[in-house]
N, C-alpha and C. Protein backbone atom coordinates (compact mmCIF):
# COMPACT_ATOMS: atom_id res chain seq x y z
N UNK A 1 -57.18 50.94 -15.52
CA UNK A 1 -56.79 50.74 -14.15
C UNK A 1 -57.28 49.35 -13.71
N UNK A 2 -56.54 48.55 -13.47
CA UNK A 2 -56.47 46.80 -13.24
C UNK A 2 -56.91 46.99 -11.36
N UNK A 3 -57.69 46.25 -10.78
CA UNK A 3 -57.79 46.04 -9.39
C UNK A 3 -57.21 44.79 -9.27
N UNK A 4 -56.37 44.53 -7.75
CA UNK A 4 -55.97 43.43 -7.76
C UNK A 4 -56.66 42.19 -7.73
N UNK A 5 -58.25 42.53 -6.91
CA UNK A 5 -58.96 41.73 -6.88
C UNK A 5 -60.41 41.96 -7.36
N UNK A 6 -60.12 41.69 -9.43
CA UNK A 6 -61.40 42.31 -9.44
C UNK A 6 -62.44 41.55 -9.57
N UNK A 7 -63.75 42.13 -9.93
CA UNK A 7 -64.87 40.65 -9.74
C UNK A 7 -64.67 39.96 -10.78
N UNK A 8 -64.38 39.66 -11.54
CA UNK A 8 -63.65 38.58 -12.87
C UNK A 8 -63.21 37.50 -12.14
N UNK A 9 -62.11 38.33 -11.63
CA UNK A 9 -60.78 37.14 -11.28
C UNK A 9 -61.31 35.98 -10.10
N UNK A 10 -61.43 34.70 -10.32
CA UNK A 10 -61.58 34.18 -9.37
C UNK A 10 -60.34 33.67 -8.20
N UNK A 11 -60.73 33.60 -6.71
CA UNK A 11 -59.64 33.68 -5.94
C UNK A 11 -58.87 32.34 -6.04
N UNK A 12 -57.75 31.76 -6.10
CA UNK A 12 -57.36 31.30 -5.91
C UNK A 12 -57.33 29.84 -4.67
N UNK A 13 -57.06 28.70 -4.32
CA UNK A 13 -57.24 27.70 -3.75
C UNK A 13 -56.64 28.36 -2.02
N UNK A 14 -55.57 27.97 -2.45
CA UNK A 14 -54.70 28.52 -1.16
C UNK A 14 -54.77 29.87 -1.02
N UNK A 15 -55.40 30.54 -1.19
CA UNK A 15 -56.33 32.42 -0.51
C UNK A 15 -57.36 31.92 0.04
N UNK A 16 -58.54 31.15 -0.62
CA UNK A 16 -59.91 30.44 0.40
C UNK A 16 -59.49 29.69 1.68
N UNK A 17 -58.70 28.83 1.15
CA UNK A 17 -58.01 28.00 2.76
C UNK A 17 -57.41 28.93 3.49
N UNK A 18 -56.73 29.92 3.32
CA UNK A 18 -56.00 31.14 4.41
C UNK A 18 -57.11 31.74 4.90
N UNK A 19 -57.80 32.13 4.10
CA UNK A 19 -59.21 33.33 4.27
C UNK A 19 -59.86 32.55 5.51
N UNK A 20 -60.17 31.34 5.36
CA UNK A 20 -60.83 30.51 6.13
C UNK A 20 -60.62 30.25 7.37
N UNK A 21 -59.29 29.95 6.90
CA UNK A 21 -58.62 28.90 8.60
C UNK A 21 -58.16 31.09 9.29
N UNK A 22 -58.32 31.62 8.17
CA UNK A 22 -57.80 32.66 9.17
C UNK A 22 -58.87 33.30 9.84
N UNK A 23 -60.09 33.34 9.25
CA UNK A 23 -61.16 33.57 10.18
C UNK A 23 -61.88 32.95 11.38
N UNK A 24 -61.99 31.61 11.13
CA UNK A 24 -61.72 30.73 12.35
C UNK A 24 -61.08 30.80 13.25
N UNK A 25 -59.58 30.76 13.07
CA UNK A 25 -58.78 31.48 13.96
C UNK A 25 -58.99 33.03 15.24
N UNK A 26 -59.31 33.80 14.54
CA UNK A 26 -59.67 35.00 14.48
C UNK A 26 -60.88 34.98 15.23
N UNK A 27 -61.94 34.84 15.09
CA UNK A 27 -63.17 33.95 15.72
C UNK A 27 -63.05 33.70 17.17
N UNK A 28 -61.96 32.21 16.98
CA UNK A 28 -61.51 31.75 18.25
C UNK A 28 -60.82 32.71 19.38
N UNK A 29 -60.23 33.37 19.17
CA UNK A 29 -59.28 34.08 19.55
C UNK A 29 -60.08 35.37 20.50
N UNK A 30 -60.99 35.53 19.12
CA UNK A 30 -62.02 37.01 20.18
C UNK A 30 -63.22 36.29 21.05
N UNK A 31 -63.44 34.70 21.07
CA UNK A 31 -64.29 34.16 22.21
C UNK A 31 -63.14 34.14 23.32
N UNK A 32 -61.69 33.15 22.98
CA UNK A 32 -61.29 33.48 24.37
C UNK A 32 -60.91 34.85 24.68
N UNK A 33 -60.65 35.92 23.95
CA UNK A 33 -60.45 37.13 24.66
C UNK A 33 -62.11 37.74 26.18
N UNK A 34 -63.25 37.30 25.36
CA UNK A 34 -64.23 37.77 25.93
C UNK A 34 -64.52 36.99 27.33
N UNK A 35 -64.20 35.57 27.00
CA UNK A 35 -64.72 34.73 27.90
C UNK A 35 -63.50 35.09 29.32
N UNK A 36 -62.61 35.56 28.64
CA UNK A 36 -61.52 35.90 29.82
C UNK A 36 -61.78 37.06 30.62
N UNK A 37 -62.73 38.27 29.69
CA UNK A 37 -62.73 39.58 30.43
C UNK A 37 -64.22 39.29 31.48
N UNK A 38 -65.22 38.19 30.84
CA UNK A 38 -66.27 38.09 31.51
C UNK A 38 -65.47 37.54 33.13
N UNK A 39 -64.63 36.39 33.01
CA UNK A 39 -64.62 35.64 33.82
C UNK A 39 -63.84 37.01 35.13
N UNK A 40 -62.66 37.79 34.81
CA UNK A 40 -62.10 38.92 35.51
C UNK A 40 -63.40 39.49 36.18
N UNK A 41 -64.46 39.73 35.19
CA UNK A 41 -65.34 40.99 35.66
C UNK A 41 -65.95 40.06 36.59
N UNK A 42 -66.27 38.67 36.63
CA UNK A 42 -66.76 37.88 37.64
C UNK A 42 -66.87 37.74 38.87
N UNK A 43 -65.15 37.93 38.68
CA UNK A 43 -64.69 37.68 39.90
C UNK A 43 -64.37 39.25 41.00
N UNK A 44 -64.36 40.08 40.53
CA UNK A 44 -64.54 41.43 40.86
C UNK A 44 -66.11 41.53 41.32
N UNK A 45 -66.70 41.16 40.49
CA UNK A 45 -67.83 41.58 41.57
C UNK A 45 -68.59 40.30 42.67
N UNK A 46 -67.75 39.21 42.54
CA UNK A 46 -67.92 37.82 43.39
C UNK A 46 -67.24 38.61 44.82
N UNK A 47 -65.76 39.37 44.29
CA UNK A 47 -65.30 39.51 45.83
C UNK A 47 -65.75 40.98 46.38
N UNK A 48 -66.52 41.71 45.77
CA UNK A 48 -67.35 42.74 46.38
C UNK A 48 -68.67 42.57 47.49
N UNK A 49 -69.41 41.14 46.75
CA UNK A 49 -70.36 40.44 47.16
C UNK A 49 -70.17 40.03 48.61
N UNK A 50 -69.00 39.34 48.31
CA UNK A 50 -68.70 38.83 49.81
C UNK A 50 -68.43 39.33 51.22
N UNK A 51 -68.11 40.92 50.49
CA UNK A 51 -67.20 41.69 51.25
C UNK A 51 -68.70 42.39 51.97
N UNK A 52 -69.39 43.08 51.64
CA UNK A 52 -70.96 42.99 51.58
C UNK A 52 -71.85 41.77 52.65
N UNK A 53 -71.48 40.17 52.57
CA UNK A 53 -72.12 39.63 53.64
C UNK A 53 -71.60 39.52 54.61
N UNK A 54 -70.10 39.74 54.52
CA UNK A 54 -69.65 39.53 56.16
C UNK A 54 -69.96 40.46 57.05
N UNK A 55 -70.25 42.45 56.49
CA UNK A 55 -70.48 42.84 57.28
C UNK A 55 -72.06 43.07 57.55
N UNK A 56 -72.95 42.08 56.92
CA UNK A 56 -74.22 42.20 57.45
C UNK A 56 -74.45 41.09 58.71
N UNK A 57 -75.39 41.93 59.47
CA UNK A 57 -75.86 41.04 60.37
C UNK A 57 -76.46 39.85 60.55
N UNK A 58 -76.63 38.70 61.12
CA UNK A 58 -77.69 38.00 60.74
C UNK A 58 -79.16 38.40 61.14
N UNK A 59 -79.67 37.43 60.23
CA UNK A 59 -81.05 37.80 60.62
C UNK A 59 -81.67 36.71 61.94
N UNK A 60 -81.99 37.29 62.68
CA UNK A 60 -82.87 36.50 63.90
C UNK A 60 -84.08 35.60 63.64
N UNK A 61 -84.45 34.87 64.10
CA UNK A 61 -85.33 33.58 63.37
C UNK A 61 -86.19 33.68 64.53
N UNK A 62 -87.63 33.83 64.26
CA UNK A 62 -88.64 33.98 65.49
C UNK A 62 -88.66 32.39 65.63
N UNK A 63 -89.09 32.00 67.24
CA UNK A 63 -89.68 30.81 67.84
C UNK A 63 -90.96 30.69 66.81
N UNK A 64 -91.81 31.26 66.14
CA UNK A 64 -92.58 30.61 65.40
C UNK A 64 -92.12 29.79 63.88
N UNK A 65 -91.53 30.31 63.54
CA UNK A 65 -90.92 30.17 62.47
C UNK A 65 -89.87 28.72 62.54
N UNK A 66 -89.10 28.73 64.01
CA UNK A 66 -88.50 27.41 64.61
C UNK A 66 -89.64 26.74 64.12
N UNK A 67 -90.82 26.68 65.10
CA UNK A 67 -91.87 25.72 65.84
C UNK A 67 -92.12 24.84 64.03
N UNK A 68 -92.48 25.81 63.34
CA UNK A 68 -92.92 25.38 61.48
C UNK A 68 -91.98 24.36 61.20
N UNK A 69 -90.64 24.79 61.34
CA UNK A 69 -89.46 23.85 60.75
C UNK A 69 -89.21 22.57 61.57
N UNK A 70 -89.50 22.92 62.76
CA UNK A 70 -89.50 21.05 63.85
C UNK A 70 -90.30 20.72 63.39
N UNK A 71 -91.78 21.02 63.75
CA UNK A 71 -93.03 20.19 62.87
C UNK A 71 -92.75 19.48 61.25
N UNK A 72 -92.06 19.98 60.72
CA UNK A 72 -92.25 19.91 58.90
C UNK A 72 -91.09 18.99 58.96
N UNK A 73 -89.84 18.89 59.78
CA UNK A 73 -88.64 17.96 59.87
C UNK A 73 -89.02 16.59 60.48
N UNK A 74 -89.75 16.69 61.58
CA UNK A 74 -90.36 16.18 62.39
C UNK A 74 -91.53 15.21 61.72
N UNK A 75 -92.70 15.46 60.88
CA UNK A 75 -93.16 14.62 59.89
C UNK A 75 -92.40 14.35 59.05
N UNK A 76 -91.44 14.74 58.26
CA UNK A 76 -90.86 14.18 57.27
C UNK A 76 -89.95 12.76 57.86
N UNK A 77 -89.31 13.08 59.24
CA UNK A 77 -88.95 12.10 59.70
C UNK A 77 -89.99 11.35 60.28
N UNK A 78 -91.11 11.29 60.54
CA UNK A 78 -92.31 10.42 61.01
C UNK A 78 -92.04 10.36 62.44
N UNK A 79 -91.22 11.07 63.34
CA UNK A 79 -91.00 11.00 65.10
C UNK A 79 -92.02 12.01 65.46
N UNK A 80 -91.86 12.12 66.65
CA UNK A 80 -92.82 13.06 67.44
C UNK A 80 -91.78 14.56 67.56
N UNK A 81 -92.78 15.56 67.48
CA UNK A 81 -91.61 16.99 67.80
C UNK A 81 -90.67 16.62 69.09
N UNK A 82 -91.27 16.58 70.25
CA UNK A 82 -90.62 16.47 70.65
C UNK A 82 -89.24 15.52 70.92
N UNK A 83 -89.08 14.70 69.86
CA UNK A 83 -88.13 13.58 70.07
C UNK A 83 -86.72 14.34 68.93
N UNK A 84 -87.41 15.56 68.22
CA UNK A 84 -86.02 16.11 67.74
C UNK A 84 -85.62 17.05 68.67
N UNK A 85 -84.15 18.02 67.89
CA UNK A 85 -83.89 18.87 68.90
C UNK A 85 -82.53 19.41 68.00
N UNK A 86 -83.67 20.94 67.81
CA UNK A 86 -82.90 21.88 66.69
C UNK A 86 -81.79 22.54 67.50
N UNK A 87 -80.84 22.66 67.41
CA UNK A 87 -79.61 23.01 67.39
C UNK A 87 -79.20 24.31 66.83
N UNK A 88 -79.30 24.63 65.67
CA UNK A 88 -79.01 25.74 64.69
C UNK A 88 -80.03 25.86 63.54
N UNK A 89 -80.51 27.14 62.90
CA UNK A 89 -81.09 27.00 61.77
C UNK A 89 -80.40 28.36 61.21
N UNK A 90 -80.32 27.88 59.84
CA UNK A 90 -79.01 28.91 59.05
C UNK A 90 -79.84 29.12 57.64
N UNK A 91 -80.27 30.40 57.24
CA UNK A 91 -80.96 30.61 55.74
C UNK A 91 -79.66 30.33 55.10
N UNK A 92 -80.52 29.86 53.94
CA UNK A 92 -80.19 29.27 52.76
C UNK A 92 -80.36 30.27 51.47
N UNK A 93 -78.89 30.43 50.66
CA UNK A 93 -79.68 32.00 49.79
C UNK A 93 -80.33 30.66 48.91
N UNK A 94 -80.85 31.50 48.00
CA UNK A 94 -81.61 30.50 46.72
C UNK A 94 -82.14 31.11 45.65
């Protein structure tokens, strides 16, 4: 009983170059499949996220917590507190 490919026989030139370029191929093919299902699943839970901050409230910012951030803006700019004049303060995620 002969195997077609038995350990004797060595493979041929053009079977290594197919074998090759076909695994490469093959390779390629299942990164972009994955990188495509990551990027879907991404975005599914990007627009859940969002859906999530609009209906939270904001959070309220005590006058002490102001007073820290004029002072600390306020030296960094080298003026006197009173010569700024906060307007809005908005958290920052991070």
């Amino acid at each position: 009983m002969l195997l077609p490919f038995s350990a004797a026989a060595e493979p041929s030139i053009p079977q290594v170059i197919l074998l090759g370029m076909g695994t490469v191929f093959a390779g390629i093919a299942a990164i972009i499949v994955i990188c495509l299902l990551i990027s879907l699943i991404s975005r599914v839970n990007k627009g859940k996220e969002v859906k999530k901050e609009e209906t939270a409230e904001p959070e309220q910012i005590s006058g002490e917590l102001a007073a820290v951030i004029g002072a600390a803006v306020a030296e960094e700019l080298g003026t006197d507190v009173s010569a700024i004049r906060i307007v809005s303060i908005k958290k920052v995620k991070g």
